[in-house]
N, C-alpha and C. Protein backbone atom coordinates (compact mmCIF):
# COMPACT_ATOMS: atom_id res chain seq x y z
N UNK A 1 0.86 -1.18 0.00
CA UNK A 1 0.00 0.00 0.00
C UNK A 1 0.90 1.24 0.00
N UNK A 2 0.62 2.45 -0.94
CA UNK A 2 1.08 3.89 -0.84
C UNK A 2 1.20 4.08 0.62
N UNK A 3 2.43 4.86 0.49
CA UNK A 3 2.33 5.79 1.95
C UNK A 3 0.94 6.92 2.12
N UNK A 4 0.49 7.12 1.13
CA UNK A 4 -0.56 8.39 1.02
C UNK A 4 -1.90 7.47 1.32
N UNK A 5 -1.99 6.43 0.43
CA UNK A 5 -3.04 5.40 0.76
C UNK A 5 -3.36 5.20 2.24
N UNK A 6 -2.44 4.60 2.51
CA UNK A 6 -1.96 4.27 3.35
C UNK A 6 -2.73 5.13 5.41
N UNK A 7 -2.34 6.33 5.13
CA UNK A 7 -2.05 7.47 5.72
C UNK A 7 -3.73 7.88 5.67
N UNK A 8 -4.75 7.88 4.52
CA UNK A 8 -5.86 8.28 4.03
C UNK A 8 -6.41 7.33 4.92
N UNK A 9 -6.30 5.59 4.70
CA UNK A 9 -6.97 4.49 4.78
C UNK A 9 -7.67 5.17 6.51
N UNK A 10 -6.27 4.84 7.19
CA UNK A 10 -5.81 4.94 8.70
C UNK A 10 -6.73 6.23 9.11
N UNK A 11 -6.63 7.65 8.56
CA UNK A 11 -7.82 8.36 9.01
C UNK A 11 -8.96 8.59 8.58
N UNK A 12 -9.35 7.68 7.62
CA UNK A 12 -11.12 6.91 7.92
C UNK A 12 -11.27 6.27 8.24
N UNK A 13 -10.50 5.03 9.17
CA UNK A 13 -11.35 3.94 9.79
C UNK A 13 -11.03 5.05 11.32
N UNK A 14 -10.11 5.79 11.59
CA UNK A 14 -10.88 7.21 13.08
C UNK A 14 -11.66 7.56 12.93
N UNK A 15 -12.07 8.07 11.31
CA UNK A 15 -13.26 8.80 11.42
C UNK A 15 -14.39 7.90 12.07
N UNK A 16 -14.61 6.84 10.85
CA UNK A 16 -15.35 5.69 11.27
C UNK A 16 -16.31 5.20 12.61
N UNK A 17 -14.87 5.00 13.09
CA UNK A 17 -15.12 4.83 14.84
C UNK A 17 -15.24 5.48 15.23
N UNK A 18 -14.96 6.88 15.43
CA UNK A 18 -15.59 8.05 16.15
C UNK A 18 -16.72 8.37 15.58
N UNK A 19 -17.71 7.76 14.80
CA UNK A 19 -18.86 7.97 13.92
C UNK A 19 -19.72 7.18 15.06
N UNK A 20 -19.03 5.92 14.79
CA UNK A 20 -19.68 5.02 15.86
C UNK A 20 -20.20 4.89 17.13
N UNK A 21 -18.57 5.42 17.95
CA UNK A 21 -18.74 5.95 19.32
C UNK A 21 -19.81 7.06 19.51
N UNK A 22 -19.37 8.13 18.95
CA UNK A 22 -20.48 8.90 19.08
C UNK A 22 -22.14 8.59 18.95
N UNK A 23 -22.22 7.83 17.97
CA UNK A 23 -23.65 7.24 17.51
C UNK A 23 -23.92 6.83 19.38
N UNK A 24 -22.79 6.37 19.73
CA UNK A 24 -23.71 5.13 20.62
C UNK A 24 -23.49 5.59 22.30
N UNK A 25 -23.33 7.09 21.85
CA UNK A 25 -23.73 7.78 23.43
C UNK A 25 -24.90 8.35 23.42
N UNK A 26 -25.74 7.74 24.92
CA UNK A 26 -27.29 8.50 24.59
C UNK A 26 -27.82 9.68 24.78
N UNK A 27 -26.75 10.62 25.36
CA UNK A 27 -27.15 11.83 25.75
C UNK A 27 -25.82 12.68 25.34
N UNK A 28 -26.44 13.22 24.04
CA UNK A 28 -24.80 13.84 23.42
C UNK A 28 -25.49 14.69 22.74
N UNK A 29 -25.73 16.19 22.80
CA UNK A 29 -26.24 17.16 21.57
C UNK A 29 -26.06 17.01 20.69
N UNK A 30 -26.58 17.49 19.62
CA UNK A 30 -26.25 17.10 17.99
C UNK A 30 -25.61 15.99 17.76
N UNK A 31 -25.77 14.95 18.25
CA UNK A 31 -25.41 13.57 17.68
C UNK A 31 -25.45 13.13 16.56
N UNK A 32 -26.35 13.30 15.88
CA UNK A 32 -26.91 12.80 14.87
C UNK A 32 -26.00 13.53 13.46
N UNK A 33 -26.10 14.83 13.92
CA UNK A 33 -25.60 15.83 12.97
C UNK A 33 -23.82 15.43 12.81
N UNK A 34 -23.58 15.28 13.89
CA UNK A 34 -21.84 15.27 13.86
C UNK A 34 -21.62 13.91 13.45
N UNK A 35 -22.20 12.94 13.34
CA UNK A 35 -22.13 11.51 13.22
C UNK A 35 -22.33 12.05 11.60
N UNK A 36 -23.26 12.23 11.07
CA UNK A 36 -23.20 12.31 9.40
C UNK A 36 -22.01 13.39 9.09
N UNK A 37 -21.80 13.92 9.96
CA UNK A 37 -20.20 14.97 8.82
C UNK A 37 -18.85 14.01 9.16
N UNK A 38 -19.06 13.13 10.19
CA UNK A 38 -18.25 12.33 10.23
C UNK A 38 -18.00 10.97 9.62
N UNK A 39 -19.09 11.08 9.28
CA UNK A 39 -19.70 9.39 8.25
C UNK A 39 -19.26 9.63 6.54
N UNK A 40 -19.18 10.91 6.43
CA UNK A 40 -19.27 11.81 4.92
C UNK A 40 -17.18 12.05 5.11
N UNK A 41 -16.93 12.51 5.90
CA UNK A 41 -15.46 12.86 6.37
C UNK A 41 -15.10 10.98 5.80
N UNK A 42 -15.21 10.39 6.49
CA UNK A 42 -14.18 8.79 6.63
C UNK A 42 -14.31 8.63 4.93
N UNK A 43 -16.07 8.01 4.14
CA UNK A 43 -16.13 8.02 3.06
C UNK A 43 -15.20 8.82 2.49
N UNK A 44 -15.15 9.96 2.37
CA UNK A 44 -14.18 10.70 1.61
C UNK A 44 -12.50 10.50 1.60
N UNK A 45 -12.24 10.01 2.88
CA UNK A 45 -10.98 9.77 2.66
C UNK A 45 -10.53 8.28 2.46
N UNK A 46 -11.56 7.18 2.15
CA UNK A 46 -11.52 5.93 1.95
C UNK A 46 -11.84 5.76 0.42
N UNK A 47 -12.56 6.57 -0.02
CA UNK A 47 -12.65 6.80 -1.71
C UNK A 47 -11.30 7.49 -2.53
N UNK A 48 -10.94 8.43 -1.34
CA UNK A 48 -9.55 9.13 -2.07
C UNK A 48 -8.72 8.02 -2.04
N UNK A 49 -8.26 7.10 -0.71
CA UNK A 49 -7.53 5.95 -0.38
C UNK A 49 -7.32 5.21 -1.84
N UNK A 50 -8.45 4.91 -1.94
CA UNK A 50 -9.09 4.27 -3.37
C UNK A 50 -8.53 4.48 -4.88
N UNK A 51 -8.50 5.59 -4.75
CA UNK A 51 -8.46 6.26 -5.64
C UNK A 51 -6.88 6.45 -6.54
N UNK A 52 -6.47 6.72 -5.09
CA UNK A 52 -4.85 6.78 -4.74
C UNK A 52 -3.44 5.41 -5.32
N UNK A 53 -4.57 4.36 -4.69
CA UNK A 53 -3.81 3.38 -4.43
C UNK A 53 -4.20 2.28 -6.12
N UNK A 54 -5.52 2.66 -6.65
CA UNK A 54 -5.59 2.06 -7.97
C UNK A 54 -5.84 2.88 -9.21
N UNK A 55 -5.64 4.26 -8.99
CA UNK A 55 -5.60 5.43 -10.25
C UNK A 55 -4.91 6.41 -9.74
N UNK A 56 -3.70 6.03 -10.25
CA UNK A 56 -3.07 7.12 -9.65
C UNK A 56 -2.51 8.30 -11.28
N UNK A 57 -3.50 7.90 -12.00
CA UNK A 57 -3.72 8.89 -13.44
C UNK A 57 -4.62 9.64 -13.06
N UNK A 58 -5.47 9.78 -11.76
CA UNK A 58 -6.40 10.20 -11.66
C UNK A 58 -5.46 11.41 -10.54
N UNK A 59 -5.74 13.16 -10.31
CA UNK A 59 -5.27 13.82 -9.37
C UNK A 59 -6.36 14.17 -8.04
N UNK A 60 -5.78 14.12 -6.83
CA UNK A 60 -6.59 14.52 -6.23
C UNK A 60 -6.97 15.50 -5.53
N UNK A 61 -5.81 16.45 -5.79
CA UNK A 61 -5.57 17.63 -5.46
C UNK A 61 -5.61 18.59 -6.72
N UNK A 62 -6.56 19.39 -6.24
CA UNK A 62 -6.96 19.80 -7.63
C UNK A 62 -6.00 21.57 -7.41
N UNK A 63 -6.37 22.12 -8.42
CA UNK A 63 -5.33 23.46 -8.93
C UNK A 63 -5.53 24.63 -7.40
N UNK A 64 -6.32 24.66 -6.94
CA UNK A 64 -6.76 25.04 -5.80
C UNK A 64 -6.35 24.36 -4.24
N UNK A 65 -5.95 23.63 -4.63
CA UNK A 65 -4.91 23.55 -3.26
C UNK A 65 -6.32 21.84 -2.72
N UNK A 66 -6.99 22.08 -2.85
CA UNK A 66 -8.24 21.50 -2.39
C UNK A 66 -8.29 19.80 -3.07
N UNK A 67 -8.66 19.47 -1.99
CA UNK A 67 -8.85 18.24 -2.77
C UNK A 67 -9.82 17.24 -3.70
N UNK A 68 -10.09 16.51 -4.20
CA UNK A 68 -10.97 16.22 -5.59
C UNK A 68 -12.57 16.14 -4.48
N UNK A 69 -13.56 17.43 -5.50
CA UNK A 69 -14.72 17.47 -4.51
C UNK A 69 -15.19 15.47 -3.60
N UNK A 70 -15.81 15.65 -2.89
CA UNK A 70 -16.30 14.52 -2.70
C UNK A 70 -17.53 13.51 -3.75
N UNK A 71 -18.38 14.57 -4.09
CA UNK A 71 -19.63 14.25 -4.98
C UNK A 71 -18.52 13.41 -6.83
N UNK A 72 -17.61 13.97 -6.86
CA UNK A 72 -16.11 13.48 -7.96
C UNK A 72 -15.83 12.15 -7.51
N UNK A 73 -15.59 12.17 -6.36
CA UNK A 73 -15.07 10.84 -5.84
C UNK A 73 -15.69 9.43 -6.29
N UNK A 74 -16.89 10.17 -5.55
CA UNK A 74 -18.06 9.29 -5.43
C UNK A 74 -18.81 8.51 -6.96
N UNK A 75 -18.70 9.50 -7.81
CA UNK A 75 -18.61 9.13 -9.39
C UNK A 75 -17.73 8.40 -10.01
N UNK A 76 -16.58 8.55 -10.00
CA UNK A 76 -15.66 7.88 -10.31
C UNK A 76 -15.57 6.56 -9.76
N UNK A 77 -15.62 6.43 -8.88
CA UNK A 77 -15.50 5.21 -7.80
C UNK A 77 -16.50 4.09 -8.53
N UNK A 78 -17.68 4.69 -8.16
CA UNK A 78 -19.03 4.18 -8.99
C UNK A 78 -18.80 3.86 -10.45
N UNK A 79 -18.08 4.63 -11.27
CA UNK A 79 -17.83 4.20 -12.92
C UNK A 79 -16.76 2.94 -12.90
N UNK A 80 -15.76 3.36 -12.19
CA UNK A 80 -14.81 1.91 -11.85
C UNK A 80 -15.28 0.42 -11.37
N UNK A 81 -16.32 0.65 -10.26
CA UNK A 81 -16.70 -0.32 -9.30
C UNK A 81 -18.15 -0.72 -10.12
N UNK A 82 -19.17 0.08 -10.55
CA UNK A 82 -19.86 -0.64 -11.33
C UNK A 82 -20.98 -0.63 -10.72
N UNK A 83 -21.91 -1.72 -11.23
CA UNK A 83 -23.24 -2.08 -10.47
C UNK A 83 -22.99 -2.36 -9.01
N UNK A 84 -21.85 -2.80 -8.54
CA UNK A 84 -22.00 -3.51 -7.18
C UNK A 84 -22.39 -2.11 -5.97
N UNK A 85 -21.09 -0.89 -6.86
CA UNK A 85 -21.68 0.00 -6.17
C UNK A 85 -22.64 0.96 -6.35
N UNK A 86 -23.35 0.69 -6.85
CA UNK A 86 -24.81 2.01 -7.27
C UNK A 86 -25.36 2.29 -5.82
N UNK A 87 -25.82 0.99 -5.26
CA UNK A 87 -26.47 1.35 -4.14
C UNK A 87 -25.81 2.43 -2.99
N UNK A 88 -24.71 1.77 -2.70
CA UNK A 88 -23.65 2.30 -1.91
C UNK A 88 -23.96 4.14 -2.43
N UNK A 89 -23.68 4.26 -3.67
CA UNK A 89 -23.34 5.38 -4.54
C UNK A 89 -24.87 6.68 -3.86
N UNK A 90 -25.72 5.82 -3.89
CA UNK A 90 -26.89 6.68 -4.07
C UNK A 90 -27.10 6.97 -2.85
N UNK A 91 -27.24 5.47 -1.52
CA UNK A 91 -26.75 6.21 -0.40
C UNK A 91 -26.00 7.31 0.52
N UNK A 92 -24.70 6.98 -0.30
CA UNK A 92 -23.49 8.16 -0.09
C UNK A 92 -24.50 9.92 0.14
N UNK A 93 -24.51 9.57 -1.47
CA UNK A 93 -25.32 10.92 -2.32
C UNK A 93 -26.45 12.06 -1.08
N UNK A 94 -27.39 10.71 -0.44
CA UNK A 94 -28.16 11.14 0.54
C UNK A 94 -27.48 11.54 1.45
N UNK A 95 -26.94 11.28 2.05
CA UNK A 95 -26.04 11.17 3.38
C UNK A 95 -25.27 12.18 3.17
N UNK A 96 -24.68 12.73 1.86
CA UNK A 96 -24.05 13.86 1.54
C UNK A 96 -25.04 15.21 1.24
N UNK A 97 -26.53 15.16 0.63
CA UNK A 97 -27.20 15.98 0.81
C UNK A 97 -27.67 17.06 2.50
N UNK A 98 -27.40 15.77 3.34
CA UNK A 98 -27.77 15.93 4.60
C UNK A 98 -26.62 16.35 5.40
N UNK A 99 -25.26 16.34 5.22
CA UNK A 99 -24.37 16.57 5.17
C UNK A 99 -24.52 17.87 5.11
N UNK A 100 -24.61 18.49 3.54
CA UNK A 100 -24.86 19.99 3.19
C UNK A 100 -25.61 20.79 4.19
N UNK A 101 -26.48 20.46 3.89
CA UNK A 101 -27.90 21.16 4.75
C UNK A 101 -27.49 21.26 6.26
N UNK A 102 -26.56 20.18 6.82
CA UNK A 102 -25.86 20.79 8.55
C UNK A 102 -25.22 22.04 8.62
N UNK A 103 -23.90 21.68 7.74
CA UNK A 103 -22.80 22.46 7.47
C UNK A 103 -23.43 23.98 6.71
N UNK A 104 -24.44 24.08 5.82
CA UNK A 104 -24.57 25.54 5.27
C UNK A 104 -26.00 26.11 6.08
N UNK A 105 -26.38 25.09 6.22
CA UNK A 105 -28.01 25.86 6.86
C UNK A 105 -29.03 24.78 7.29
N UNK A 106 -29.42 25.01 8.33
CA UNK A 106 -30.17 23.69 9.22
C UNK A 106 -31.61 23.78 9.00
N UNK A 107 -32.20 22.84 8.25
CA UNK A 107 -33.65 22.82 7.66
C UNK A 107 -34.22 22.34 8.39
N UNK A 108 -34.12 20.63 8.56
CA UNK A 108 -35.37 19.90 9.91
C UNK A 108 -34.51 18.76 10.70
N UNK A 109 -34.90 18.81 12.24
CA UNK A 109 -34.82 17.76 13.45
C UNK A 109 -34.57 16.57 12.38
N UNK A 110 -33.22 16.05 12.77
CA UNK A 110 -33.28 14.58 11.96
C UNK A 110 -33.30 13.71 12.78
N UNK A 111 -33.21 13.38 14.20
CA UNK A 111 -33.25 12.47 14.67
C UNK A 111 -33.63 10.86 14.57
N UNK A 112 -35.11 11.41 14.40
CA UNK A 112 -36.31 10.26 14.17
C UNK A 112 -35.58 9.53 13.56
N UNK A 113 -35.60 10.21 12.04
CA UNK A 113 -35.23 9.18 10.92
C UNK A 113 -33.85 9.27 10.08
N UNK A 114 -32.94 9.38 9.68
CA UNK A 114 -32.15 9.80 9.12
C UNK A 114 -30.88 8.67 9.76
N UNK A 115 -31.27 8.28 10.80
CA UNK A 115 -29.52 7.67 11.28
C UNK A 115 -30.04 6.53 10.42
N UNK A 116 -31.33 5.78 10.41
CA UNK A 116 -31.34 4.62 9.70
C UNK A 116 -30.85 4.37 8.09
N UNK A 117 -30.51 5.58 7.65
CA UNK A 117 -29.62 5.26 6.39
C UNK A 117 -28.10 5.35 6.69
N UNK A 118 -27.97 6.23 7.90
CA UNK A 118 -26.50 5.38 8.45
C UNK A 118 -26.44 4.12 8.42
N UNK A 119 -27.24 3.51 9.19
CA UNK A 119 -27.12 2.14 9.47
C UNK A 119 -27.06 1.49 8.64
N UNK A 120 -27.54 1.59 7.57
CA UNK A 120 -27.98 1.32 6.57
C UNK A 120 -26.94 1.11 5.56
N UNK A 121 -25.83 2.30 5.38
CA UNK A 121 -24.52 2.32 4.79
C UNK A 121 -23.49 1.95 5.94
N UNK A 122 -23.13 2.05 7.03
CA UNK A 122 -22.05 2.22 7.78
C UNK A 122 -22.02 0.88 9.30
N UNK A 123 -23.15 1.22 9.57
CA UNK A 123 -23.78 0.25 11.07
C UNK A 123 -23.83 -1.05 10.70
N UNK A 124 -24.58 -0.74 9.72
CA UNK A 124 -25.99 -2.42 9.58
C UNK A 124 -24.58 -3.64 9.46
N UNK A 125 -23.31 -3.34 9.30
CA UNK A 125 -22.11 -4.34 8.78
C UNK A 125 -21.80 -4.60 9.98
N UNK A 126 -21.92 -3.68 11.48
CA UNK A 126 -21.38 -3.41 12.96
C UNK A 126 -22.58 -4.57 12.95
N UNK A 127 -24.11 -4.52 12.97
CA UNK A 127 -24.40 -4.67 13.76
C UNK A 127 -25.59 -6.03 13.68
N UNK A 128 -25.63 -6.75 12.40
CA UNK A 128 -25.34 -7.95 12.11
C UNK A 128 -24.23 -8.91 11.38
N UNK A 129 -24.20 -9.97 11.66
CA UNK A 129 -22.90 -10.80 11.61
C UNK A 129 -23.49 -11.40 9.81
N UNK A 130 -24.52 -11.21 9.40
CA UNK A 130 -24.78 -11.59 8.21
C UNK A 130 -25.20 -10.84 7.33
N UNK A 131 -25.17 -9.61 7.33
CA UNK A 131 -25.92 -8.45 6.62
C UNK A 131 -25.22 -8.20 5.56
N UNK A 132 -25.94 -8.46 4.20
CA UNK A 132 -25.72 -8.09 3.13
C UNK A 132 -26.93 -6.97 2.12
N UNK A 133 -26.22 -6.54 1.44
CA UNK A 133 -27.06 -5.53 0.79
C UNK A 133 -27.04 -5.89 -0.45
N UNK A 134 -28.80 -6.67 -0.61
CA UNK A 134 -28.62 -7.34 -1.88
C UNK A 134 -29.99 -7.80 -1.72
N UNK A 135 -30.86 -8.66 -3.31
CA UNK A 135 -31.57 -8.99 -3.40
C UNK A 135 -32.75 -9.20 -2.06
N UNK A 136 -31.67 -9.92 -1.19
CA UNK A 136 -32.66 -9.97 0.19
C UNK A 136 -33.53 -9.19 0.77
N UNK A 137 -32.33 -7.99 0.90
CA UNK A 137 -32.10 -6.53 1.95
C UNK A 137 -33.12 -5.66 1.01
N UNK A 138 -33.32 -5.46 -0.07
CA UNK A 138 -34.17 -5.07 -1.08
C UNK A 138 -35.33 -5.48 -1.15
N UNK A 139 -35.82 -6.77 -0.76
CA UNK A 139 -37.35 -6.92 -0.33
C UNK A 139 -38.36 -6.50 0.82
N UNK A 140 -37.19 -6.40 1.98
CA UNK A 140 -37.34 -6.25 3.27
C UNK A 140 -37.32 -4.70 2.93
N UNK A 141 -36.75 -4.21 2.31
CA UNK A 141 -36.93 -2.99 2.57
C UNK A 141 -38.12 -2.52 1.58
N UNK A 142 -38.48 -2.98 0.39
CA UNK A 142 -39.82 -2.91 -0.21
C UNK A 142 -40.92 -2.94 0.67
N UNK A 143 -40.84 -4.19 1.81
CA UNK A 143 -41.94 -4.36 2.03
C UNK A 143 -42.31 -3.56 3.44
N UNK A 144 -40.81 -2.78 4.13
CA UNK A 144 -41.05 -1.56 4.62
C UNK A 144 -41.41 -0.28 4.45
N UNK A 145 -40.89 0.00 3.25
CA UNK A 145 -41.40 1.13 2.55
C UNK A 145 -43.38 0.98 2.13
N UNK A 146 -43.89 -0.09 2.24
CA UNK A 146 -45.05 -0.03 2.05
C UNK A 146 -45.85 -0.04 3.30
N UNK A 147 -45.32 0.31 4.47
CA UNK A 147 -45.92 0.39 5.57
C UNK A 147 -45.23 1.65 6.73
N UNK A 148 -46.93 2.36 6.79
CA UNK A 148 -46.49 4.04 6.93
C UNK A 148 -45.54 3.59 9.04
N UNK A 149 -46.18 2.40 9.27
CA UNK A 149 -45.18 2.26 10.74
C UNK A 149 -43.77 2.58 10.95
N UNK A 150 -42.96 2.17 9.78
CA UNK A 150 -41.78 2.29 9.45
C UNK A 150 -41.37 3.35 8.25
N UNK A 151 -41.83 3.74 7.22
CA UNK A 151 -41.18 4.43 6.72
C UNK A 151 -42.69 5.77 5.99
N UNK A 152 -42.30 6.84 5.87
CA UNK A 152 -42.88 7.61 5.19
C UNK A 152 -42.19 8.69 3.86
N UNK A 153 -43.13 9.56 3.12
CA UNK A 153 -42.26 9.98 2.51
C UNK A 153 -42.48 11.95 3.06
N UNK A 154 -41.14 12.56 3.31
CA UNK A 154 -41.43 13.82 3.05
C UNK A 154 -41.45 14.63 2.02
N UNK A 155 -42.31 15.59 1.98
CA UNK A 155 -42.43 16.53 0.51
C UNK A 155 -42.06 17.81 0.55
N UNK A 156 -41.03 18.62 0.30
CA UNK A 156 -40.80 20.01 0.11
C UNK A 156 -41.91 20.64 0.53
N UNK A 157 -42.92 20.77 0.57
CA UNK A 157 -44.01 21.44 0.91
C UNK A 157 -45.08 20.58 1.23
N UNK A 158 -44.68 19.87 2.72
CA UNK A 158 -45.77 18.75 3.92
C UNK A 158 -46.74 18.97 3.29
N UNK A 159 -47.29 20.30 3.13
CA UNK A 159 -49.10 20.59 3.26
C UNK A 159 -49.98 20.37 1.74
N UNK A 160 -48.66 20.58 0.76
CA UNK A 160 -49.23 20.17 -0.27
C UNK A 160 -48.98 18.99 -0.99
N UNK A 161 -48.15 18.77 -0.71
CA UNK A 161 -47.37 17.29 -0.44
C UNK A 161 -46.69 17.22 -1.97
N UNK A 162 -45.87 18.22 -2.59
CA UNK A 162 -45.35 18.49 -3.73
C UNK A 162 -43.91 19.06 -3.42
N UNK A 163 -43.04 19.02 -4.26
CA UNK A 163 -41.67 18.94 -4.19
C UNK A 163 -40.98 17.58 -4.02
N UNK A 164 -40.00 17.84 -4.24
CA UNK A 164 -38.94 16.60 -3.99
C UNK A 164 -39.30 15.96 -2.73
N UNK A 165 -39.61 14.62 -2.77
CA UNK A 165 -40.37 13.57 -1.56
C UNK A 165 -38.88 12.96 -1.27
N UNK A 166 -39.03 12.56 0.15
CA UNK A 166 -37.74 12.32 0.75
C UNK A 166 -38.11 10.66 1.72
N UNK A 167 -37.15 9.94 1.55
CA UNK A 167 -37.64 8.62 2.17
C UNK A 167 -37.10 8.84 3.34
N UNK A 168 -37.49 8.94 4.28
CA UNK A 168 -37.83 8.75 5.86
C UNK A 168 -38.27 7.65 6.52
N UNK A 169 -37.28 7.10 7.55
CA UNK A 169 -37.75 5.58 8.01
C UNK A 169 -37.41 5.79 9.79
N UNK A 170 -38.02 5.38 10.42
CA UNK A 170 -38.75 5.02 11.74
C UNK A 170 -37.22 4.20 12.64
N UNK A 171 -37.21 4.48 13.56
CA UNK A 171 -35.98 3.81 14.48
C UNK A 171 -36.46 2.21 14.57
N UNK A 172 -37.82 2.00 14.15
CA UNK A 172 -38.75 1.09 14.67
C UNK A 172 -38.42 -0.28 13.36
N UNK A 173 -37.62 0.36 12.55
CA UNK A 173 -37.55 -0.78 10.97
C UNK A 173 -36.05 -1.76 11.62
N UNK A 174 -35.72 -1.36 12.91
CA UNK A 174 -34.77 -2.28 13.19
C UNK A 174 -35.65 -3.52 14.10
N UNK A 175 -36.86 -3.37 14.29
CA UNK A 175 -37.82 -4.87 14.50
C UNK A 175 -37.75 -5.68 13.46
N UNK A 176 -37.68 -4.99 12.32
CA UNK A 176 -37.95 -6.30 10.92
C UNK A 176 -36.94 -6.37 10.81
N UNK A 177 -35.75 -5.59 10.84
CA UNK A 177 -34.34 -5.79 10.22
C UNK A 177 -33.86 -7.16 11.17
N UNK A 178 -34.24 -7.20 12.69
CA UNK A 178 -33.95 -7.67 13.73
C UNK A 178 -34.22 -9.25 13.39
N UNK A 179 -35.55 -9.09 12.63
CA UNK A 179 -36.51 -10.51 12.16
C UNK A 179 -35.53 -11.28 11.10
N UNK A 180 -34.84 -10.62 10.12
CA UNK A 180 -34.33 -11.25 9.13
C UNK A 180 -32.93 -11.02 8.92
N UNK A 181 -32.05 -10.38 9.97
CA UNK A 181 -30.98 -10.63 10.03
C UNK A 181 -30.29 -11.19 11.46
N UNK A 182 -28.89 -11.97 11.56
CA UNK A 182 -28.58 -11.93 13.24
C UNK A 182 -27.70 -11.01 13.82
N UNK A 183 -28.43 -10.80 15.05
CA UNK A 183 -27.46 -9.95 15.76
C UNK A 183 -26.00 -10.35 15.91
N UNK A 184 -24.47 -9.72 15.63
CA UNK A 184 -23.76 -9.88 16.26
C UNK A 184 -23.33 -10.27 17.75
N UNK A 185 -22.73 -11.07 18.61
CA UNK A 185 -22.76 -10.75 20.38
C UNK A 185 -22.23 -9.70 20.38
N UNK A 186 -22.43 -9.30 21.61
CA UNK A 186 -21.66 -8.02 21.83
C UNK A 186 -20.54 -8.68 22.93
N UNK A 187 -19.19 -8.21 22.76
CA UNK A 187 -18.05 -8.93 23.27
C UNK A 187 -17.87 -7.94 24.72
N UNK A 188 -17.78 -8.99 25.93
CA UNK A 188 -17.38 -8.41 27.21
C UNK A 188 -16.51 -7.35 27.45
């Protein structure tokens, strides 16, 4: 592995875990919020890692001192890696929208719902010993999305229920997730 790889790898799996840790204190202000700039932080430097260590025709430091935007990364990665990663890709994408909206201007309480697409990209691997994201994970989640207990949709404008609709899911979709995947133990 590159020394730069290398060096990248090592401070996203900190970020990572400090994504984690934090997730899993119960009384921490803005939790939620600092956990996604930190979930968006590791991605970014595990895609550059990436990037680094198998295109290195590719620059990542661009003329500006700055390094290759993240939303770049995330494309590229996806054109290389293919179908396996679309999902991953589109996830990211969300998680990076929400990202924005902390960092430039704070729109709505995410609590409720929003960590479950953490989990979803980052956790759900912590926190079953069999969890794959695939054909399976795609029914289960069909057949959550069709039930307003677990997931709803928001609309740019609640009252008229028009604008860009946003998938929103319930702390409560880790009962079914619970049903069809196994828990990891948790080690002493």
């Amino acid at each position: 592995m590159k020394p730069l790889t290398e060096a990248l790898f090592e401070n996203s799996k900190s970020a990572i875990i400090s994504c984690v840790e934090l997730h899993n204190k119960p009384r921490f202000e803005y939790r939620y919020e600092i956990v996604i700039i930190l979930s968006i932080n590791a991605w970014g430097l595990l895609l550059n890692a990436y990037i680094n260590e198998n295109h290195s025709e590719v620059k990542l430091i661009c003329r500006d001192g700055l390094t290759k935007p993240f939303e770049k990364c995330v494309k590229f990665v996806s054109s290389q890696k293919g179908k396996i990663f679309r999902v991953v890709e589109e996830n990211l994408m969300k998680i990076y929208e929400y990202r924005n909206n902390i960092i430039h201007f704070y729109k709505d309480p995410i609590d409720e719902f929003l960590y479950f697409l953490l989990y979803k990209n980052i956790l759900c691997r912590n926190l079953y010993s069999d969890f794959k994201q695939n054909a399976v994970f795609n029914r289960i989640m069909k057949n959550i999305k069709v039930n307003p207990k677990y997931h709803r949709k928001r609309f740019l404008d609640p009252v008229k229920k028009t604008g860009t609709a946003k998938d929103w899911y319930s702390q409560l979709v880790f009962e079914e997730l619970n049903k069809n995947y196994t828990l990891k133990e948790k080690s002493a």
